[in-house]
Structure formats: C-alpha cells, structure tokens
N, C-alpha and C. Protein backbone atom coordinates (compact mmCIF):
# COMPACT_ATOMS: atom_id res chain seq x y z
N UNK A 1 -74.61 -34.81 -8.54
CA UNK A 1 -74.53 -33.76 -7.55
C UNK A 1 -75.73 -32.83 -7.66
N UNK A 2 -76.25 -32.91 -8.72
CA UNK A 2 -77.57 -31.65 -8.98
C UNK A 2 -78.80 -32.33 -8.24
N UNK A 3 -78.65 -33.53 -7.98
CA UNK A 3 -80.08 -34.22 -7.83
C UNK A 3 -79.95 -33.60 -6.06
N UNK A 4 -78.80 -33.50 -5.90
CA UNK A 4 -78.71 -33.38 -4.34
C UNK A 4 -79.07 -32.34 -3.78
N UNK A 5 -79.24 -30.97 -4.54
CA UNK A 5 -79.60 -29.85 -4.48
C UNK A 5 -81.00 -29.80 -5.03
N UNK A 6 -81.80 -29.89 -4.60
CA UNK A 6 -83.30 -30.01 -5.02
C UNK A 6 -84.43 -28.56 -5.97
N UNK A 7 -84.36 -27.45 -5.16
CA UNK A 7 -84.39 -26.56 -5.15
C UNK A 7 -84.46 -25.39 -4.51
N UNK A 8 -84.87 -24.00 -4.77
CA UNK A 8 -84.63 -22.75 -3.84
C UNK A 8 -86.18 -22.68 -3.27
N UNK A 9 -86.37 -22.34 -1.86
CA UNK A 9 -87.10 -21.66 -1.22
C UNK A 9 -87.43 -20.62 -1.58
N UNK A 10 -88.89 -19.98 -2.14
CA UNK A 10 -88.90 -18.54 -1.95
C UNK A 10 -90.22 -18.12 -1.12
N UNK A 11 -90.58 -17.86 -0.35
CA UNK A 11 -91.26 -17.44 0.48
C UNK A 11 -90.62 -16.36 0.73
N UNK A 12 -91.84 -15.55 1.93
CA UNK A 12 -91.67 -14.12 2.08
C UNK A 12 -90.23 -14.00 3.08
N UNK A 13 -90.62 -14.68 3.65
CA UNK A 13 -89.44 -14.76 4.61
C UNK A 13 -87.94 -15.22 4.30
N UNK A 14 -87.83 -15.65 3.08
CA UNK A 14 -86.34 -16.28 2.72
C UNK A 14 -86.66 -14.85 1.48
N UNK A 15 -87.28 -14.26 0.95
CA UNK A 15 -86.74 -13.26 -0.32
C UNK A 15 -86.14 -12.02 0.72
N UNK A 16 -86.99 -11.50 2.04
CA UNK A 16 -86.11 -10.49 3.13
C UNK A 16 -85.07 -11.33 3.32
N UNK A 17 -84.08 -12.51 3.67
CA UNK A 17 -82.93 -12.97 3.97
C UNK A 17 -82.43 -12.46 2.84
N UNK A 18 -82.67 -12.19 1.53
CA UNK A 18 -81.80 -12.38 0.47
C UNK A 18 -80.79 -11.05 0.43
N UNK A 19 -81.24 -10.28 0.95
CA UNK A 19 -80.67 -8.56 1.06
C UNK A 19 -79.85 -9.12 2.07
N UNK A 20 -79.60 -9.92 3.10
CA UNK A 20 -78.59 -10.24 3.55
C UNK A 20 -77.74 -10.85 3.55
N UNK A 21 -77.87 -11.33 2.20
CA UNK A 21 -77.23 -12.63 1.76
C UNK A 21 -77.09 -13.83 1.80
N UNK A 22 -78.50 -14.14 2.52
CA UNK A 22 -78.79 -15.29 2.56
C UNK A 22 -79.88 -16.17 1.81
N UNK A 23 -79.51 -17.40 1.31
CA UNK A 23 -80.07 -18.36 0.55
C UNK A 23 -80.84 -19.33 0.78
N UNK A 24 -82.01 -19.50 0.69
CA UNK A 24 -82.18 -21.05 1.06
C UNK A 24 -82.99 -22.01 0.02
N UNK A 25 -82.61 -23.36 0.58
CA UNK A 25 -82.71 -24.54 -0.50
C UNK A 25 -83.23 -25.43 0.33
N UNK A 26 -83.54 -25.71 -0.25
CA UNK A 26 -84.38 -27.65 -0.23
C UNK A 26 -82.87 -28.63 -0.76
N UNK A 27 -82.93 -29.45 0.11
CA UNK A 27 -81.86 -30.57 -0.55
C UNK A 27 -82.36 -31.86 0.17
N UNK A 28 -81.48 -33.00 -0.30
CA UNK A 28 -81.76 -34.40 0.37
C UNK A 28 -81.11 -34.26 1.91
N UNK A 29 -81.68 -35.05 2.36
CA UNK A 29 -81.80 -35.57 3.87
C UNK A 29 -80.64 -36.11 4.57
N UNK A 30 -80.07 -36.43 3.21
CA UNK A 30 -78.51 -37.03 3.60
C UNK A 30 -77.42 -36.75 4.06
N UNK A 31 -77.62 -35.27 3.21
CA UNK A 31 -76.23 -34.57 2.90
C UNK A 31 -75.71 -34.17 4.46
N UNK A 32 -74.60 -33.55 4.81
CA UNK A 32 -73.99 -32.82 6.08
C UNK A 32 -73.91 -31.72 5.71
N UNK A 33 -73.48 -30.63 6.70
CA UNK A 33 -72.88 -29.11 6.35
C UNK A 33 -71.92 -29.01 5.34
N UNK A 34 -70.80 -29.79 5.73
CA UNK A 34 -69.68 -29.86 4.84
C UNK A 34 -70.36 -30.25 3.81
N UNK A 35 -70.82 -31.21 3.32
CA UNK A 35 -70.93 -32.05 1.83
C UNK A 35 -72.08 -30.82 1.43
N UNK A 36 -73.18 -29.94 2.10
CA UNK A 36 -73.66 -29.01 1.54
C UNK A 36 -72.81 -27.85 0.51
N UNK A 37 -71.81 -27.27 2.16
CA UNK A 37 -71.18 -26.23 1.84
C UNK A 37 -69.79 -26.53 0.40
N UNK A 38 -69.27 -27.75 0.07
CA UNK A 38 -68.56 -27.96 -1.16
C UNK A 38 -69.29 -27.87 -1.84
N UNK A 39 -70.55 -28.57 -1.95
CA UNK A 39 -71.32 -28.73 -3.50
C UNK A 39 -72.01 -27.62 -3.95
N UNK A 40 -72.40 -26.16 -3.10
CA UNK A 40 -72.73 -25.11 -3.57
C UNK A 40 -71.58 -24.05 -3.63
N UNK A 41 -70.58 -24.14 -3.22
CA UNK A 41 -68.86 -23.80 -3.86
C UNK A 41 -68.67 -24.25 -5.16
N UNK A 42 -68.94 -25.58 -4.94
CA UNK A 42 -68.27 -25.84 -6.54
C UNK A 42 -69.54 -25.36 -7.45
N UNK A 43 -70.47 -25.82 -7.40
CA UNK A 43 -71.77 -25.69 -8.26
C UNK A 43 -71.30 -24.34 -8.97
N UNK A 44 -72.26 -23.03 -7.77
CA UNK A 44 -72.24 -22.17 -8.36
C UNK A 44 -71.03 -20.73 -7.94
N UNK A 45 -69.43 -21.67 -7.90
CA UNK A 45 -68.35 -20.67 -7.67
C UNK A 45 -68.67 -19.77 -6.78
N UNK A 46 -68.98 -19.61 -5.43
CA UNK A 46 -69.50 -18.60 -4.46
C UNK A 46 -68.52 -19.32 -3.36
N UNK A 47 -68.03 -18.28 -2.47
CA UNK A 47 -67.47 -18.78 -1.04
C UNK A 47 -68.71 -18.71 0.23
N UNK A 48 -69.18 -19.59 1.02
CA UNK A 48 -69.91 -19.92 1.64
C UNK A 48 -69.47 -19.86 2.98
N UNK A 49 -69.89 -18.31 3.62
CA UNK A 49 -69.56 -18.26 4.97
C UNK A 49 -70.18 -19.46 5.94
N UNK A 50 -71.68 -19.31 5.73
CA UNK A 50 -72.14 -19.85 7.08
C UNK A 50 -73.34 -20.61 6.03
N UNK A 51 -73.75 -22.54 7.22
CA UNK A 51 -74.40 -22.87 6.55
C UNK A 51 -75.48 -23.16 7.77
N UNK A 52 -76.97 -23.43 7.95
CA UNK A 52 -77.68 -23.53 8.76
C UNK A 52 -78.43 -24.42 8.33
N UNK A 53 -78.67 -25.30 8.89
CA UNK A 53 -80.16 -26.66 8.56
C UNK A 53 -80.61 -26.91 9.30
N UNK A 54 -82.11 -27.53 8.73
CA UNK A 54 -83.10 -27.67 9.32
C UNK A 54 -83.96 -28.47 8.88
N UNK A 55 -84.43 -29.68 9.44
CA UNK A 55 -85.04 -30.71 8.78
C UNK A 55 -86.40 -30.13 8.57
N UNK A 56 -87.10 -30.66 7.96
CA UNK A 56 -88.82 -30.65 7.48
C UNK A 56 -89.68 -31.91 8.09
N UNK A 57 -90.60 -31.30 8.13
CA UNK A 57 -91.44 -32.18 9.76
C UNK A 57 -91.88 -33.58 8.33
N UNK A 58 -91.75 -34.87 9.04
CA UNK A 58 -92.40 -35.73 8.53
C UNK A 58 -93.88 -35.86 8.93
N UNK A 59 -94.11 -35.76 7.34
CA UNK A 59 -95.90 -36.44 6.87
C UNK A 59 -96.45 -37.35 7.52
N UNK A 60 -97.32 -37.92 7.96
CA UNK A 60 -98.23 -38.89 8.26
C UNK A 60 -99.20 -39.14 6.86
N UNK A 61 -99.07 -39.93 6.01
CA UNK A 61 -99.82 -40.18 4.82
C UNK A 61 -101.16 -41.27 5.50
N UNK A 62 -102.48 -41.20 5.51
CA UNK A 62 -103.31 -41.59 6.04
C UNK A 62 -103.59 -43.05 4.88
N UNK A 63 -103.59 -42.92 4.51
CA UNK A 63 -104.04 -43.51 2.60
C UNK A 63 -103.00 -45.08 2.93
N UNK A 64 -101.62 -44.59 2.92
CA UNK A 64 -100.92 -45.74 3.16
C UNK A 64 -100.26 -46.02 3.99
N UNK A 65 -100.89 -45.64 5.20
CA UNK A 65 -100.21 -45.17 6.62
C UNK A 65 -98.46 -45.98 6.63
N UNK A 66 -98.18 -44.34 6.25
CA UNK A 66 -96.65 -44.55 5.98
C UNK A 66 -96.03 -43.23 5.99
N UNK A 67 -95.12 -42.60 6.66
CA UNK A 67 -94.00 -41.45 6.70
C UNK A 67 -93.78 -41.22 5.40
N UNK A 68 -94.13 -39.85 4.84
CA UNK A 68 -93.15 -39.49 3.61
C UNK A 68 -91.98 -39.25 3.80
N UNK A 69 -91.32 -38.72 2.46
CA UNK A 69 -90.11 -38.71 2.52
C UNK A 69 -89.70 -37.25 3.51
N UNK A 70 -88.66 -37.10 4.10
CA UNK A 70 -88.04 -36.14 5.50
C UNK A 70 -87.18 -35.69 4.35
N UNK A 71 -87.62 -34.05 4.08
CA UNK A 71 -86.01 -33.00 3.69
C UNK A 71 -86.09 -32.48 4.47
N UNK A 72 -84.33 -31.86 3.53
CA UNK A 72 -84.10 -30.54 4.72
C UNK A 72 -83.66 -29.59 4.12
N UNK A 73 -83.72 -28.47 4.88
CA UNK A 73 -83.90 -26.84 4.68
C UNK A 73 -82.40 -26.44 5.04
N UNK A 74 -81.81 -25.47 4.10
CA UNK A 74 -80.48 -25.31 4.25
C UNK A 74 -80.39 -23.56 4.17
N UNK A 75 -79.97 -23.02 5.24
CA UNK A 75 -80.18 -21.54 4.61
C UNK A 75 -78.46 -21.13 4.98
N UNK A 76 -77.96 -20.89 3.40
CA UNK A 76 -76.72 -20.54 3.24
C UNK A 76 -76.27 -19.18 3.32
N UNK A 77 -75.54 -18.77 4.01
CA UNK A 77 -74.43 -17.02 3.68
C UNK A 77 -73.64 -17.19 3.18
N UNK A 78 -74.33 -16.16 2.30
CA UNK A 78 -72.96 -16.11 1.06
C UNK A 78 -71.90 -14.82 1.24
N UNK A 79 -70.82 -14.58 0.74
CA UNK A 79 -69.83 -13.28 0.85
C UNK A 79 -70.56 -12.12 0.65
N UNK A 80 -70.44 -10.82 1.40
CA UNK A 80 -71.25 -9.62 0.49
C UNK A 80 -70.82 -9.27 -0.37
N UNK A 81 -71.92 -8.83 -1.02
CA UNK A 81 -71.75 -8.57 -2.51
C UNK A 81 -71.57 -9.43 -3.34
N UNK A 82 -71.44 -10.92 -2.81
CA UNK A 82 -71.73 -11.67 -4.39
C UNK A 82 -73.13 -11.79 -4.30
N UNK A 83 -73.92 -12.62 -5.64
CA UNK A 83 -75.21 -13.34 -5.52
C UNK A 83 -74.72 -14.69 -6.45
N UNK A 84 -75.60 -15.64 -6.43
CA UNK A 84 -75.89 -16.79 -7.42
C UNK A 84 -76.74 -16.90 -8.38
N UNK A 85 -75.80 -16.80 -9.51
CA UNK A 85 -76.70 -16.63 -10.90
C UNK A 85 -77.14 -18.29 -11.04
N UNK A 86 -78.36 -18.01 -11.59
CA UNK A 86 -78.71 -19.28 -11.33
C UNK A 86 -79.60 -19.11 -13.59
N UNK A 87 -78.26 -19.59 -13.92
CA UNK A 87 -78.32 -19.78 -15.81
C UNK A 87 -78.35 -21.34 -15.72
C-alpha cells in the first residue's frame, strides 16, 4: 500500500492549500478516489472530506521514442484542525 502513495507535493501553491487543509500527493495512475480516499484513512488515521485528481501530462522521451510513465496528482481535504504527521 505505501508504494501506492508515492509522495507529497510541495510547491508554492500546494504549501498556501495547506492552511486550508489541503494536501497533495503524487500516487500511481491506477488507483480511484475511493481506493485513494481508504488508503490515506487508514495510512495516516485522518477522515478525508474531499478528494480531487488530476493526471500529469505524458512525456514524449526523444532518445527512445516512447511515453513515460503517466501519474497522478491527488489533492486531499482533510477535517479542520487535524494535520498528517508524517513519522
């Protein structure tokens, strides 16, 4: 389940979401809302109002003219006043 959660976004624009409680991640390409919104419930014990995605533009690799790999961008709301400790 960890591999599925890739990692956190921080750019300027996702650290201002964070005062609103919102999160965002990198994950695999696979996953759905639902299979998002359980696995960061269970992960890190948080109730997960709202989940939003957004794929990532596929590469054109010139070298081996071939598509890289397609993620996607998940920007989660969390309850106010919690955060995710991330130990």
């Amino acid at each position: 389940m960890i591999n599925l959660v890739q990692f956190q976004i921080l750019t300027e624009k996702s650290i201002i979401a964070l005062e609103s409680n919102k999160y965002v991640f990198r994950v695999d390409s696979r996953l759905n809302k639902t299979q998002i919104k359980h696995i960061f419930e269970e992960l890190f014990k948080i109730k997960v109002l709202n989940v939003n995605t957004s794929r990532l533009v596929k590469k054109f690799s010139t070298s081996s003219r071939s598509l890289k790999n397609c993620h996607k961008k998940v920007i989660l709301t969390i309850e106010p006043g919690k955060i995710i400790q991330f130990s």
